[in-house]
PDB file of N, CA and C in Angstrom:
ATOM      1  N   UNK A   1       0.846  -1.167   0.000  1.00  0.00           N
ATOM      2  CA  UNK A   1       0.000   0.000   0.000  1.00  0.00           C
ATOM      3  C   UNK A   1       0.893   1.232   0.000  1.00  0.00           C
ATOM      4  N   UNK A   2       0.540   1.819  -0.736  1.00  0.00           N
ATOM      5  CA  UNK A   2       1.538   3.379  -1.215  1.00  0.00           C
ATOM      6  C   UNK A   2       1.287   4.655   0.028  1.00  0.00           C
ATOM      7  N   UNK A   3       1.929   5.172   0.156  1.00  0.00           N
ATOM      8  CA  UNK A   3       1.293   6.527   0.969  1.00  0.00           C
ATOM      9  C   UNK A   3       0.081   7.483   0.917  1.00  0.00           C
ATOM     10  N   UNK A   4      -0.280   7.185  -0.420  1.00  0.00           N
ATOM     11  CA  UNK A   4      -1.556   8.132  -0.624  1.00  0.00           C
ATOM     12  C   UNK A   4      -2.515   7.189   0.324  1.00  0.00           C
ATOM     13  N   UNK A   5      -2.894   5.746  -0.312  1.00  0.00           N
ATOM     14  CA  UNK A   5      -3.482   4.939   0.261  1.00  0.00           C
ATOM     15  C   UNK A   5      -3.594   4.813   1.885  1.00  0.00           C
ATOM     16  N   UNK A   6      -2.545   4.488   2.569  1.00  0.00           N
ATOM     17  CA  UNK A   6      -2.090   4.419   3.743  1.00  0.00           C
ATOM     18  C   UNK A   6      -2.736   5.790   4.815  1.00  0.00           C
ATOM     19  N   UNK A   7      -2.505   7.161   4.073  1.00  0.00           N
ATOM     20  CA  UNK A   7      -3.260   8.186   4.394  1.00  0.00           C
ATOM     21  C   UNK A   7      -4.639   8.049   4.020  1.00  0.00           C
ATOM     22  N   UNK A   8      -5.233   7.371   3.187  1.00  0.00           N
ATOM     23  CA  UNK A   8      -6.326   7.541   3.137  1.00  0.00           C
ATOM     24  C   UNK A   8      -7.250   6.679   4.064  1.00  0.00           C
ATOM     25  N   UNK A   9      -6.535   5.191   3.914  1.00  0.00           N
ATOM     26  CA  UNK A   9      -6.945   4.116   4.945  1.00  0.00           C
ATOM     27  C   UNK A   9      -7.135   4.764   6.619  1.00  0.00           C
ATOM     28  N   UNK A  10      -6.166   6.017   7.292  1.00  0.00           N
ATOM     29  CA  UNK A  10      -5.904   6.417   8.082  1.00  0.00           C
ATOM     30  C   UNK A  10      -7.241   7.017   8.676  1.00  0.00           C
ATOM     31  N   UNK A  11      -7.364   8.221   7.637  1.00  0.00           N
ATOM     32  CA  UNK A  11      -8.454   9.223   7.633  1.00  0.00           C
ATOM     33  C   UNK A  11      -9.294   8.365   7.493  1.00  0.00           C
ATOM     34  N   UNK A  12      -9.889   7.440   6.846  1.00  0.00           N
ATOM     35  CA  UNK A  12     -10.959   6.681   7.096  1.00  0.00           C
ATOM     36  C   UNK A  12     -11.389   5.884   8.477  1.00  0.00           C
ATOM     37  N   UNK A  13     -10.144   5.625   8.843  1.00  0.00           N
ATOM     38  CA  UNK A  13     -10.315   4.863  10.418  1.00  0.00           C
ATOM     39  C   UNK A  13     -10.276   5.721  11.493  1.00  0.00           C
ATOM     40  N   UNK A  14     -10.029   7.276  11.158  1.00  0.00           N
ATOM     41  CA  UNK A  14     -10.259   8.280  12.280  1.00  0.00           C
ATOM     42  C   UNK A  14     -11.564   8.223  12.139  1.00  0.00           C
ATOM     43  N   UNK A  15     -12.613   8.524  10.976  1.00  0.00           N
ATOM     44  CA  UNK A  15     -13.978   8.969  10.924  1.00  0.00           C
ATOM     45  C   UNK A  15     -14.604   8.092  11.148  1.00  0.00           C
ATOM     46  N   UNK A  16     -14.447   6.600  10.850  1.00  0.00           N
ATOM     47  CA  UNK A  16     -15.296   5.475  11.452  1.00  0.00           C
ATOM     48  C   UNK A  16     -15.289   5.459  12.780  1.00  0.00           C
ATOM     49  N   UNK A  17     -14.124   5.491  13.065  1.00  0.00           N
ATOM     50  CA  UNK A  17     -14.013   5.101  15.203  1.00  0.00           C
ATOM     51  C   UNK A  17     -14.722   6.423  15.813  1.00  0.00           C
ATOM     52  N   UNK A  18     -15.154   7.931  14.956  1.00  0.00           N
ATOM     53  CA  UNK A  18     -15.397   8.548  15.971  1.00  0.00           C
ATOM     54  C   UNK A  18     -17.103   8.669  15.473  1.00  0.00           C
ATOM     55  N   UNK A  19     -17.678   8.056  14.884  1.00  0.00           N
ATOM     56  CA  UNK A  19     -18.665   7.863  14.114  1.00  0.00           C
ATOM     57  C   UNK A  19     -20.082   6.634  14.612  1.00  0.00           C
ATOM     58  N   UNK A  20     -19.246   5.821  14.006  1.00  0.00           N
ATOM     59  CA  UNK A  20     -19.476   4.504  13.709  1.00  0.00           C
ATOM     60  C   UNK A  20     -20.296   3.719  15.362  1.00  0.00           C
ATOM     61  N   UNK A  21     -19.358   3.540  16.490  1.00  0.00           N
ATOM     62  CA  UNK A  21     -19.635   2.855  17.242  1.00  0.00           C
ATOM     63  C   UNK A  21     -20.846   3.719  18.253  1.00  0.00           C
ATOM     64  N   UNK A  22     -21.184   4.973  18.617  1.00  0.00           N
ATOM     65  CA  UNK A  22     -22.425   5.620  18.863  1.00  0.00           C
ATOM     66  C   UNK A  22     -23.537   5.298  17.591  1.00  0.00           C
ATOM     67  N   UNK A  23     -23.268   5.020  16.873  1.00  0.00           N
ATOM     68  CA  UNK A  23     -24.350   5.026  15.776  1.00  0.00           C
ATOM     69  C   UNK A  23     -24.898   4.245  15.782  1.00  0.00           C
ATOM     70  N   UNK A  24     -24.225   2.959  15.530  1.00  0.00           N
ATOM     71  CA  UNK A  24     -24.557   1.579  15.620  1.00  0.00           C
ATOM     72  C   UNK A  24     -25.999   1.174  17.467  1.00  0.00           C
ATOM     73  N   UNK A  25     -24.691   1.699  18.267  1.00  0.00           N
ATOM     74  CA  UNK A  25     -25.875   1.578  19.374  1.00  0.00           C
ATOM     75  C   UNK A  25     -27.117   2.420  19.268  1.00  0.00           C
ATOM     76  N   UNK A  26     -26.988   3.340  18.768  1.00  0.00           N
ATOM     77  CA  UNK A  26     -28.692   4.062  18.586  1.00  0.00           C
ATOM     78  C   UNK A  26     -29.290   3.986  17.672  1.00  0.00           C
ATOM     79  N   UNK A  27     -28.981   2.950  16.527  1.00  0.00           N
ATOM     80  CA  UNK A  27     -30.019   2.570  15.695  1.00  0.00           C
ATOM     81  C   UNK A  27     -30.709   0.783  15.869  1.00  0.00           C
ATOM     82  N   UNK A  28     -29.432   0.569  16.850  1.00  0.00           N
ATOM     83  CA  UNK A  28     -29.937  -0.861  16.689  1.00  0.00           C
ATOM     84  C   UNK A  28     -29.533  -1.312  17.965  1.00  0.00           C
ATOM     85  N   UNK A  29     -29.267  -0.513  18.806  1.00  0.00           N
ATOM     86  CA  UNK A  29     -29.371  -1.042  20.406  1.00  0.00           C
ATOM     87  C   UNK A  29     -27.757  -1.537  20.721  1.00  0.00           C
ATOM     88  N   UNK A  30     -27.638  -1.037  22.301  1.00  0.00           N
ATOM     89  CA  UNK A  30     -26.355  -1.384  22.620  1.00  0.00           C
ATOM     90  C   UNK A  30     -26.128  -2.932  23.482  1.00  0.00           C
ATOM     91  N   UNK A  31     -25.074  -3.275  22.791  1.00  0.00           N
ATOM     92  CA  UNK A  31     -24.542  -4.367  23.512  1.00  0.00           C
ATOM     93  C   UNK A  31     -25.235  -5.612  22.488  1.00  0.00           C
ATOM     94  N   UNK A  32     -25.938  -5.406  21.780  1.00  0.00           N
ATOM     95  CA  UNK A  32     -26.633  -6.178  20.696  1.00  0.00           C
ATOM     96  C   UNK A  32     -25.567  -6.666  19.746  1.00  0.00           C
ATOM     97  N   UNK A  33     -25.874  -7.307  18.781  1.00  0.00           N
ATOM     98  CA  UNK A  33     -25.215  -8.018  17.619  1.00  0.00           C
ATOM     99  C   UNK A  33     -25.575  -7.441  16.606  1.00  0.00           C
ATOM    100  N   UNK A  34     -24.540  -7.084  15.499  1.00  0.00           N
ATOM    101  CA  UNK A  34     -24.885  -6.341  14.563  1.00  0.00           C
ATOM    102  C   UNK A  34     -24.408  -6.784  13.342  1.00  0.00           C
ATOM    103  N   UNK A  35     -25.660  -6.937  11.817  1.00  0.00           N
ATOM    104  CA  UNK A  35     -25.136  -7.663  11.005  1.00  0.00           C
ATOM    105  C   UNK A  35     -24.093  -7.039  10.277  1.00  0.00           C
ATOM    106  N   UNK A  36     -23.888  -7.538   9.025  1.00  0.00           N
ATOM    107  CA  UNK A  36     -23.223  -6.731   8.081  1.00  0.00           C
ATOM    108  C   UNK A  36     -23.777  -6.117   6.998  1.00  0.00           C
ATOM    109  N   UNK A  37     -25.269  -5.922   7.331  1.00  0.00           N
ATOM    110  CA  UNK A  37     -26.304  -5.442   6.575  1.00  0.00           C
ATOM    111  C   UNK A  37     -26.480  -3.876   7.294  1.00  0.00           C
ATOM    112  N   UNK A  38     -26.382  -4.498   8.563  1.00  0.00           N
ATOM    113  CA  UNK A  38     -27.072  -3.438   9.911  1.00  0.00           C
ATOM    114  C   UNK A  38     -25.482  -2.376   9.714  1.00  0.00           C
ATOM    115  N   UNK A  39     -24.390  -2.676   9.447  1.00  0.00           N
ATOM    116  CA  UNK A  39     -22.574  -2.369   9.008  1.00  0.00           C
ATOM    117  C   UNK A  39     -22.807  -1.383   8.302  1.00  0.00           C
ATOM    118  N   UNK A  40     -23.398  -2.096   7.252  1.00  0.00           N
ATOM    119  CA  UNK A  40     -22.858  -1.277   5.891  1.00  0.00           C
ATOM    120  C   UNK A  40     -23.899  -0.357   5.918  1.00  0.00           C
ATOM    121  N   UNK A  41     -25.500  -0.273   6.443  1.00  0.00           N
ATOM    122  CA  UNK A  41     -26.207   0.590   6.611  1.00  0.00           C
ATOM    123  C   UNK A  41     -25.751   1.554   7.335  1.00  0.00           C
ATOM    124  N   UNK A  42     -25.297   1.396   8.242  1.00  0.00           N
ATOM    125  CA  UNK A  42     -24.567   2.625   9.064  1.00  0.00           C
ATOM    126  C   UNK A  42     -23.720   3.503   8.494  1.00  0.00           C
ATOM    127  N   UNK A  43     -22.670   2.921   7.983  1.00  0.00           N
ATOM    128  CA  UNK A  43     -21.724   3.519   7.114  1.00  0.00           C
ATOM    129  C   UNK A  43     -22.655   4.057   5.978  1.00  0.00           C
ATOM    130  N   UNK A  44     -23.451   3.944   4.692  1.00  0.00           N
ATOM    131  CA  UNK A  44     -23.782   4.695   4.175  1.00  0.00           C
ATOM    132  C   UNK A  44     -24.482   5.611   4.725  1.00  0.00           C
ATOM    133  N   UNK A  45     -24.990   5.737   5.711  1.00  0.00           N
ATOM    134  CA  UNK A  45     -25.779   6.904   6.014  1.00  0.00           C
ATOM    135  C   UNK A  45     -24.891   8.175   6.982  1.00  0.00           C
ATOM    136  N   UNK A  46     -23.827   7.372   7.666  1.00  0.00           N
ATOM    137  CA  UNK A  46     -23.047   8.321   7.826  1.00  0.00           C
ATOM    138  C   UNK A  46     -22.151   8.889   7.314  1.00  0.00           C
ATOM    139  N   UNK A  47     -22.434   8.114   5.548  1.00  0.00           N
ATOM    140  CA  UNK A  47     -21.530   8.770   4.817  1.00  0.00           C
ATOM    141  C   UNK A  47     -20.217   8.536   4.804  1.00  0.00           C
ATOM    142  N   UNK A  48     -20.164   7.471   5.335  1.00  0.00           N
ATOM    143  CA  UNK A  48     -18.024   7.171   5.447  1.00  0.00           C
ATOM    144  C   UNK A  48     -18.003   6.701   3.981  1.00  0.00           C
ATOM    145  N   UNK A  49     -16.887   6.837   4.175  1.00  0.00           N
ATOM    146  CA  UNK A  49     -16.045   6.038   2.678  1.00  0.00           C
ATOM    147  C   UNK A  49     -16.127   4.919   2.983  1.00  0.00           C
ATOM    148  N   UNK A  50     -17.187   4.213   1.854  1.00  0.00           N
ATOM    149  CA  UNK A  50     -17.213   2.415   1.380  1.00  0.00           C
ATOM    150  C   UNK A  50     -16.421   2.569   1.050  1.00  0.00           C
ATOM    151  N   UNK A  51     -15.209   2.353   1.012  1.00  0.00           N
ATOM    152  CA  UNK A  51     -13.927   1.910   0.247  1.00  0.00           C
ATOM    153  C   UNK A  51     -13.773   0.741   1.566  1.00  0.00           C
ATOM    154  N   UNK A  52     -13.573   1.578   2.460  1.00  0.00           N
ATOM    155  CA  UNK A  52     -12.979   1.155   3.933  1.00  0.00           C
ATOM    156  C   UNK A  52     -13.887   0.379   4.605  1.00  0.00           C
ATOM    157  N   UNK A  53     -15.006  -0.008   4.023  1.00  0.00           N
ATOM    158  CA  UNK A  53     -15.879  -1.014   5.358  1.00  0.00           C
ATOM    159  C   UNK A  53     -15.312  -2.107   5.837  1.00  0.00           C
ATOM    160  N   UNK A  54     -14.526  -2.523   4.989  1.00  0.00           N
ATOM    161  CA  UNK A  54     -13.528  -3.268   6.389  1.00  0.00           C
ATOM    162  C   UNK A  54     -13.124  -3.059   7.316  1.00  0.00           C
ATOM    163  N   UNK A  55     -12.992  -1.828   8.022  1.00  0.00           N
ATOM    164  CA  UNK A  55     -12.633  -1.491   9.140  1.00  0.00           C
ATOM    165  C   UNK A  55     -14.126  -1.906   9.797  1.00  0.00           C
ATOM    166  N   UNK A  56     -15.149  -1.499   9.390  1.00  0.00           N
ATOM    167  CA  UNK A  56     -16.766  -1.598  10.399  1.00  0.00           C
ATOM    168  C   UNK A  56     -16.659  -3.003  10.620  1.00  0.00           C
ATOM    169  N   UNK A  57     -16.886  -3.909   9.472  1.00  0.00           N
ATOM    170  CA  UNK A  57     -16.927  -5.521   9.311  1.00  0.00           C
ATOM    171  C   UNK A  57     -15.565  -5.969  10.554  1.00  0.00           C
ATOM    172  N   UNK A  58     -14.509  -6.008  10.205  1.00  0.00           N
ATOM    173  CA  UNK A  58     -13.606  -6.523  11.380  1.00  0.00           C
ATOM    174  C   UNK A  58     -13.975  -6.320  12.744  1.00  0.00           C
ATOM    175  N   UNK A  59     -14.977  -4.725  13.031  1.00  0.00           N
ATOM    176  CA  UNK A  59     -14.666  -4.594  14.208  1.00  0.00           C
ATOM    177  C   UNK A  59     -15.665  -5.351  14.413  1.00  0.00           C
ATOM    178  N   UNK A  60     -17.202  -5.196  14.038  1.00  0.00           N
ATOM    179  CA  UNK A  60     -18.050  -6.072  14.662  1.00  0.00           C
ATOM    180  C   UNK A  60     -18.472  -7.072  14.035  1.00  0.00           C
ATOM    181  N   UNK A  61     -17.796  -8.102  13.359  1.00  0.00           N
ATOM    182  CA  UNK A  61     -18.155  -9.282  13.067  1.00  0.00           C
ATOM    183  C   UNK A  61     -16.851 -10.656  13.427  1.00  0.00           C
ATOM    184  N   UNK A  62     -17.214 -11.532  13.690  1.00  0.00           N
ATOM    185  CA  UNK A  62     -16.092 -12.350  13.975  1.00  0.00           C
ATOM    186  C   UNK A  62     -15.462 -12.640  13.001  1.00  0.00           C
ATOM    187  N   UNK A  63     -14.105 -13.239  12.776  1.00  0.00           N
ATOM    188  CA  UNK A  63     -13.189 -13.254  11.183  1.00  0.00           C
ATOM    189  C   UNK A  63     -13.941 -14.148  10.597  1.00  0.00           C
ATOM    190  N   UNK A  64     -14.820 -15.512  11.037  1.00  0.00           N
ATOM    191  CA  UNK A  64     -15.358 -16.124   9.873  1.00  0.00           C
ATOM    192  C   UNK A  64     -16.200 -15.728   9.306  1.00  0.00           C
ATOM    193  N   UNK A  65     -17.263 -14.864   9.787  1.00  0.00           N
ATOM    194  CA  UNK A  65     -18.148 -14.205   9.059  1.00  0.00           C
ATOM    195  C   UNK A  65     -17.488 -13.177   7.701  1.00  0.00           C
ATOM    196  N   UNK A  66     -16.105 -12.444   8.678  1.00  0.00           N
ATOM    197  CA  UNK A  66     -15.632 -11.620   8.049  1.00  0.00           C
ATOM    198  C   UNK A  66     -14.852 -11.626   6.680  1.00  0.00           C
ATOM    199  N   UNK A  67     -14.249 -12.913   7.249  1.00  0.00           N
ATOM    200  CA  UNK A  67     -13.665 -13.850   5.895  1.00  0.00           C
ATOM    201  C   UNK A  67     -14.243 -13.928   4.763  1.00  0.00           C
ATOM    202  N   UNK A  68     -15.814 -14.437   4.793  1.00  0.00           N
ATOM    203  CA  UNK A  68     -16.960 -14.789   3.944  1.00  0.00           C
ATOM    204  C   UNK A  68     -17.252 -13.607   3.077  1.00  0.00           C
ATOM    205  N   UNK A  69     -17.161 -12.447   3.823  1.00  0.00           N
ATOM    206  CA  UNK A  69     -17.464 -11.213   3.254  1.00  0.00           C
ATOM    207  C   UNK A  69     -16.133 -10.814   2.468  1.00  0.00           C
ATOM    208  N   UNK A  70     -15.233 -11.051   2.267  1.00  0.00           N
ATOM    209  CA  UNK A  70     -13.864 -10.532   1.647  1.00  0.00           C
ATOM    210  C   UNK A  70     -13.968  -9.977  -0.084  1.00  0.00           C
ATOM    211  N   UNK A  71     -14.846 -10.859  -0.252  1.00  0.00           N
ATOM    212  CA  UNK A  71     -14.918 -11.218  -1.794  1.00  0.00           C
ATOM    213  C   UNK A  71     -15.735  -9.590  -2.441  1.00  0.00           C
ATOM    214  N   UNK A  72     -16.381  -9.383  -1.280  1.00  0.00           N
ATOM    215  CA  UNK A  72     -17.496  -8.024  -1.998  1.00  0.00           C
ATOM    216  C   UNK A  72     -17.041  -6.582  -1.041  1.00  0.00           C
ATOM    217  N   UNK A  73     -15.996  -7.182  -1.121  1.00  0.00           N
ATOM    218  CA  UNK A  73     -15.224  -5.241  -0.265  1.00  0.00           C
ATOM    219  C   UNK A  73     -14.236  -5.100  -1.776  1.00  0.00           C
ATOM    220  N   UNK A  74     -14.601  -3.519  -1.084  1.00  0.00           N
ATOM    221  CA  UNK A  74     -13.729  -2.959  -2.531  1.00  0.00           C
ATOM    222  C   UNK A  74     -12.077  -2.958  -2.115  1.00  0.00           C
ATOM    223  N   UNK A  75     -11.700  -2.806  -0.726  1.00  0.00           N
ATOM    224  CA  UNK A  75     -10.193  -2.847  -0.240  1.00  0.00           C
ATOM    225  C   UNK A  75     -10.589  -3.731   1.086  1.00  0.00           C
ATOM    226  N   UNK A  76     -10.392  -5.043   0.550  1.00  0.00           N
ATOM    227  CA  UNK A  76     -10.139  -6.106   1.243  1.00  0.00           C
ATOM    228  C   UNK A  76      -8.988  -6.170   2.291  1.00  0.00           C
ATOM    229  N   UNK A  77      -8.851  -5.991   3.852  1.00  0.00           N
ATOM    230  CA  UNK A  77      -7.792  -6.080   4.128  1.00  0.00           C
ATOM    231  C   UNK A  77      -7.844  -7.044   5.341  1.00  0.00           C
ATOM    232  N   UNK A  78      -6.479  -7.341   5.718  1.00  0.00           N
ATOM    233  CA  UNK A  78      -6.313  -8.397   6.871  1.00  0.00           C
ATOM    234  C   UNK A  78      -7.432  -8.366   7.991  1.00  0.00           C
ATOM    235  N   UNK A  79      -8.248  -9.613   8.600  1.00  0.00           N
ATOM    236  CA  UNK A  79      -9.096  -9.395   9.493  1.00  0.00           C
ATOM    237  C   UNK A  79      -8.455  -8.399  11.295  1.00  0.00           C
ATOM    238  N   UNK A  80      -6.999  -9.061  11.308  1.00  0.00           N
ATOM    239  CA  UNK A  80      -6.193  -8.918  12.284  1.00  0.00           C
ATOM    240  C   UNK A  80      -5.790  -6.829  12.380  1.00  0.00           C
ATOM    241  N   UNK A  81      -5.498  -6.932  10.947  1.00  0.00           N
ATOM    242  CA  UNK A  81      -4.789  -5.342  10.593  1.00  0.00           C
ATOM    243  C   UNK A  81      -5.863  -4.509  10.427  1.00  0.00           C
ATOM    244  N   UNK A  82      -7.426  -4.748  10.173  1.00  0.00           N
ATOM    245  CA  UNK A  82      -8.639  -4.328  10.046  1.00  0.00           C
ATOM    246  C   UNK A  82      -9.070  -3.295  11.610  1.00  0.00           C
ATOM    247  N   UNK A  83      -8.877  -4.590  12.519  1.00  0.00           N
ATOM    248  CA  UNK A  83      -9.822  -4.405  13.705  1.00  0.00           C
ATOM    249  C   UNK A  83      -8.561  -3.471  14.714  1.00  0.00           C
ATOM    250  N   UNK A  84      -7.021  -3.807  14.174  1.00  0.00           N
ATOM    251  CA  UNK A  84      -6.542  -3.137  14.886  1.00  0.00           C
ATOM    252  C   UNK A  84      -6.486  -1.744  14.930  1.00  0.00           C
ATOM    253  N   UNK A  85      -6.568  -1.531  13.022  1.00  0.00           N
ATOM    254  CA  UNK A  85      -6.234   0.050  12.556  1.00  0.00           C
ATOM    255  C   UNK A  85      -7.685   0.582  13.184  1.00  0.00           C
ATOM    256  N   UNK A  86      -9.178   0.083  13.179  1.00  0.00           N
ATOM    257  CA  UNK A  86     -10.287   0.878  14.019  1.00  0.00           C
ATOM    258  C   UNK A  86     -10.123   1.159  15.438  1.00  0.00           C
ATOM    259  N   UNK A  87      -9.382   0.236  15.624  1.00  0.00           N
ATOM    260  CA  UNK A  87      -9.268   0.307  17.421  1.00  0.00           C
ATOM    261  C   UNK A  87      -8.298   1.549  17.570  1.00  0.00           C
ATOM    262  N   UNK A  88      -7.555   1.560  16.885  1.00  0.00           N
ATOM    263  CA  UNK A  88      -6.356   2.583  17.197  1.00  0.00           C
ATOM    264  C   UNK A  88      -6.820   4.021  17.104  1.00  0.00           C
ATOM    265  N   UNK A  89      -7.639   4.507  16.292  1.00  0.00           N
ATOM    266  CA  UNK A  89      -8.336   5.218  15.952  1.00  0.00           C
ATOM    267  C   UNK A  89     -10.037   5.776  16.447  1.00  0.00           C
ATOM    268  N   UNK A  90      -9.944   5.029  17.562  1.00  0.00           N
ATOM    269  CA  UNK A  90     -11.195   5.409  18.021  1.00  0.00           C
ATOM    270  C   UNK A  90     -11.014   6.449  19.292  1.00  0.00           C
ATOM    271  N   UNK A  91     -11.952   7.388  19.422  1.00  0.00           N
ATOM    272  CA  UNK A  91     -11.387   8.710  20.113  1.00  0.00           C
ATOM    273  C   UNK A  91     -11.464   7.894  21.656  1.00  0.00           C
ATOM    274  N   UNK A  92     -11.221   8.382  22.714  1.00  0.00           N
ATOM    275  CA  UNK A  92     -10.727   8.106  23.434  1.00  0.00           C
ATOM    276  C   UNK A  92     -12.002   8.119  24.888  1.00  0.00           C
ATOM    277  N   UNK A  93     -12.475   7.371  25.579  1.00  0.00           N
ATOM    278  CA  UNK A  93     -13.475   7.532  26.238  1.00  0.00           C
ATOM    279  C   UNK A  93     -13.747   9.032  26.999  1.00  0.00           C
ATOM    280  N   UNK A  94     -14.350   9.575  27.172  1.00  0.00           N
ATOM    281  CA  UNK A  94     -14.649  11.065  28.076  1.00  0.00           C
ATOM    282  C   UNK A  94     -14.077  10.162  29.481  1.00  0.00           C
ATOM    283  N   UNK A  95     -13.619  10.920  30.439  1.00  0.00           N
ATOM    284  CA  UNK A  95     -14.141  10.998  31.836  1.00  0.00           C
ATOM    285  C   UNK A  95     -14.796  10.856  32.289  1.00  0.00           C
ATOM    286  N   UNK A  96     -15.966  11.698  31.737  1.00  0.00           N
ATOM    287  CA  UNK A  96     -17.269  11.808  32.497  1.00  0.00           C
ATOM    288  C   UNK A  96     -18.142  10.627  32.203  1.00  0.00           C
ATOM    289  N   UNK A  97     -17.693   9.655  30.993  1.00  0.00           N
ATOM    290  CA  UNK A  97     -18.372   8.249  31.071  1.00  0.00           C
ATOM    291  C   UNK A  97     -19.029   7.676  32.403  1.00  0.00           C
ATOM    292  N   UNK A  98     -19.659   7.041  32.859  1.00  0.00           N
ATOM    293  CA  UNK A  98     -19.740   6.089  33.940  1.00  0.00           C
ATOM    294  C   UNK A  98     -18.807   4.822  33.578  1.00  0.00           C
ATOM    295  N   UNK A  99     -18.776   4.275  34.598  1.00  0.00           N
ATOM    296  CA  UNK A  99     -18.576   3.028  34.461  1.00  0.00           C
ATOM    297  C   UNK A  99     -19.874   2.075  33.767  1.00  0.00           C
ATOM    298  N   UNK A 100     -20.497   2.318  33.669  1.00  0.00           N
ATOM    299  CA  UNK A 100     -21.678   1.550  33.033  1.00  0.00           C
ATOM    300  C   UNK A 100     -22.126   2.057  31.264  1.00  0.00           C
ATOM    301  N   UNK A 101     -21.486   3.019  31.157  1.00  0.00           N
ATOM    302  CA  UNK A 101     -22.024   3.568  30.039  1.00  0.00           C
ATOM    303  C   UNK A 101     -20.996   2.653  28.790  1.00  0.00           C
ATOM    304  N   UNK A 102     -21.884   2.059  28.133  1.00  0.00           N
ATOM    305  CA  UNK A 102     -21.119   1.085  26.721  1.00  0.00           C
ATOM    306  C   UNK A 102     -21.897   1.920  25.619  1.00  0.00           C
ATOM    307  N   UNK A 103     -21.956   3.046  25.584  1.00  0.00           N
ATOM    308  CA  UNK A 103     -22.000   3.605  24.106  1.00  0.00           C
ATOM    309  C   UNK A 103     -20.999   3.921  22.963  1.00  0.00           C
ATOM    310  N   UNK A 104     -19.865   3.337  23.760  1.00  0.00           N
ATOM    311  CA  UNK A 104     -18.920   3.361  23.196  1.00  0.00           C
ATOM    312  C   UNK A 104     -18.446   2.426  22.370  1.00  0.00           C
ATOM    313  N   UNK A 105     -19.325   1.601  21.619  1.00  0.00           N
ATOM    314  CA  UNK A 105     -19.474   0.162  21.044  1.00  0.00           C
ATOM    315  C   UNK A 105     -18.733  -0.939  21.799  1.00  0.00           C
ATOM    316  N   UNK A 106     -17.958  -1.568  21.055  1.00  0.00           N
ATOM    317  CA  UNK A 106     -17.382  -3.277  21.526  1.00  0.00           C
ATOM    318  C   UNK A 106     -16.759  -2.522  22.616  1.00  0.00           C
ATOM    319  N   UNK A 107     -15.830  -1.419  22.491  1.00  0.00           N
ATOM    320  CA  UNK A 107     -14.575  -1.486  22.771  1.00  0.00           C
ATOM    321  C   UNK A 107     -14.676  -0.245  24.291  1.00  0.00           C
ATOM    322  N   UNK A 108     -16.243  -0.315  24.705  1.00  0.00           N
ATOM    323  CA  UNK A 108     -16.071   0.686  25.822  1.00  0.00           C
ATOM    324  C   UNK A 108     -15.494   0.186  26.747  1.00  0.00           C
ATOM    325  N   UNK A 109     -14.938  -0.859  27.135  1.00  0.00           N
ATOM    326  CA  UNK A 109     -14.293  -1.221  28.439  1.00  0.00           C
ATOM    327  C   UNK A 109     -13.016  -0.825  28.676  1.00  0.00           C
ATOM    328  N   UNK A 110     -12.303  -0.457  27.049  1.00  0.00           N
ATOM    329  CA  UNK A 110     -10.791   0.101  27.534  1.00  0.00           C
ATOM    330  C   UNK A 110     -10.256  -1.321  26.877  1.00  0.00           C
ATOM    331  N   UNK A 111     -10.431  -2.440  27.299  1.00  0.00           N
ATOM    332  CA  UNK A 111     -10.020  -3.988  26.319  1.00  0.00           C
ATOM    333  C   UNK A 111      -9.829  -4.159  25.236  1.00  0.00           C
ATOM    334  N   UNK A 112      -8.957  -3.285  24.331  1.00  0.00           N
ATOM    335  CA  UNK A 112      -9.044  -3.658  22.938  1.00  0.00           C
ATOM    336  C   UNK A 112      -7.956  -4.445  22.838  1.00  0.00           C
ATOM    337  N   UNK A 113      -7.399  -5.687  23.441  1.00  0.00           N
ATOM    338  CA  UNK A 113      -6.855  -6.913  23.045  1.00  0.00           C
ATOM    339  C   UNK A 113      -7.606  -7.626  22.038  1.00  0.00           C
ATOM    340  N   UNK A 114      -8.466  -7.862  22.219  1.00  0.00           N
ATOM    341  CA  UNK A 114      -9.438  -8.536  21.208  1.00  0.00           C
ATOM    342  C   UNK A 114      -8.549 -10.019  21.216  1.00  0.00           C
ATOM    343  N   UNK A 115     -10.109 -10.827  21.007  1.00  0.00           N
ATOM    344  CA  UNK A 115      -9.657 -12.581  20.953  1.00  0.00           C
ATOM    345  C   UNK A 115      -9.846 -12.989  19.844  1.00  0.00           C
ATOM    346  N   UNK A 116     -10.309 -11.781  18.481  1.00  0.00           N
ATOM    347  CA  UNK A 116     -10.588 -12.553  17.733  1.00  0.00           C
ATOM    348  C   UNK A 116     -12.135 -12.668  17.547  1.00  0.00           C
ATOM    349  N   UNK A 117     -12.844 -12.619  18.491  1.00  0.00           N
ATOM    350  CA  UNK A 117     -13.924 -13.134  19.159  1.00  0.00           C
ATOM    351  C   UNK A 117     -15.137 -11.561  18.319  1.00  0.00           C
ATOM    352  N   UNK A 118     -14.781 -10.422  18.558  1.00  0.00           N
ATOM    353  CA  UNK A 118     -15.753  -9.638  17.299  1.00  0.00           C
ATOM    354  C   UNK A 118     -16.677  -8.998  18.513  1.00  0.00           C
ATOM    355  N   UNK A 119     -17.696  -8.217  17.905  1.00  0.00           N
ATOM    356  CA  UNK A 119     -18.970  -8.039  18.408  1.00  0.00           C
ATOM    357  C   UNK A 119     -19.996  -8.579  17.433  1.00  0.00           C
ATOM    358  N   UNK A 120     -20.259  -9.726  18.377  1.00  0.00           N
ATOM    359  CA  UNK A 120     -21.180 -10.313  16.781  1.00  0.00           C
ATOM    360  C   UNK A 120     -22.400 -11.247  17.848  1.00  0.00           C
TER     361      UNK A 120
END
């Protein structure tokens, strides 16, 4: 991947992570399972760049689902390098969170080790 790309992949995974995971919980409920129908709906309406829905798909689907889906992304990328570049990129919890508050999609606990395991 060239530098233009790499910057673009970037900027795409800033606007998904600060986007994406509030959205998802208020259209379709938090802590729920979300398809890759319920994914890609989100993303078009918030307008991200489909180029990049691999970043949405990695974060909340498990790799076999995600795998399955490879074939109909326009920039297919590693399930592993997917979920990490969203995670890295997701703004950073407030303070003023509670401890109880998961509007922050998969990843409100601060745990972004990830098993692999998805929000699915």
């Amino acid at each position: 991947m060239g530098w233009l790309e790499a910057f673009r992949l970037r900027s795409a995974a800033i606007a998904y992570g600060r986007k994406l995971p509030n959205h998802l919980a208020r259209a379709y409920g938090r802590g729920g399972t979300y398809t890759p129908g319920q994914v890609r709906t989100a993303v078009d309406a918030l307008r991200l760049d489909p180029r990049f829905v691999a970043l949405a798909l990695a974060a909340y689907l498990d790799e076999a689902d995600y795998q399955a889906l490879l074939g109909d992304m326009a920039l297919p990328l590693d399930y592993g390098e997917a979920r990490a570049t969203f995670r890295r990129h997701l703004p950073r919890r407030p303070a003023s969170a509670s401890a109880g508050d998961d509007s922050w999609g998969p990843y409100a606990t601060g745990d972004h080790s990830g098993d692999g395991a998805g929000h699915h």
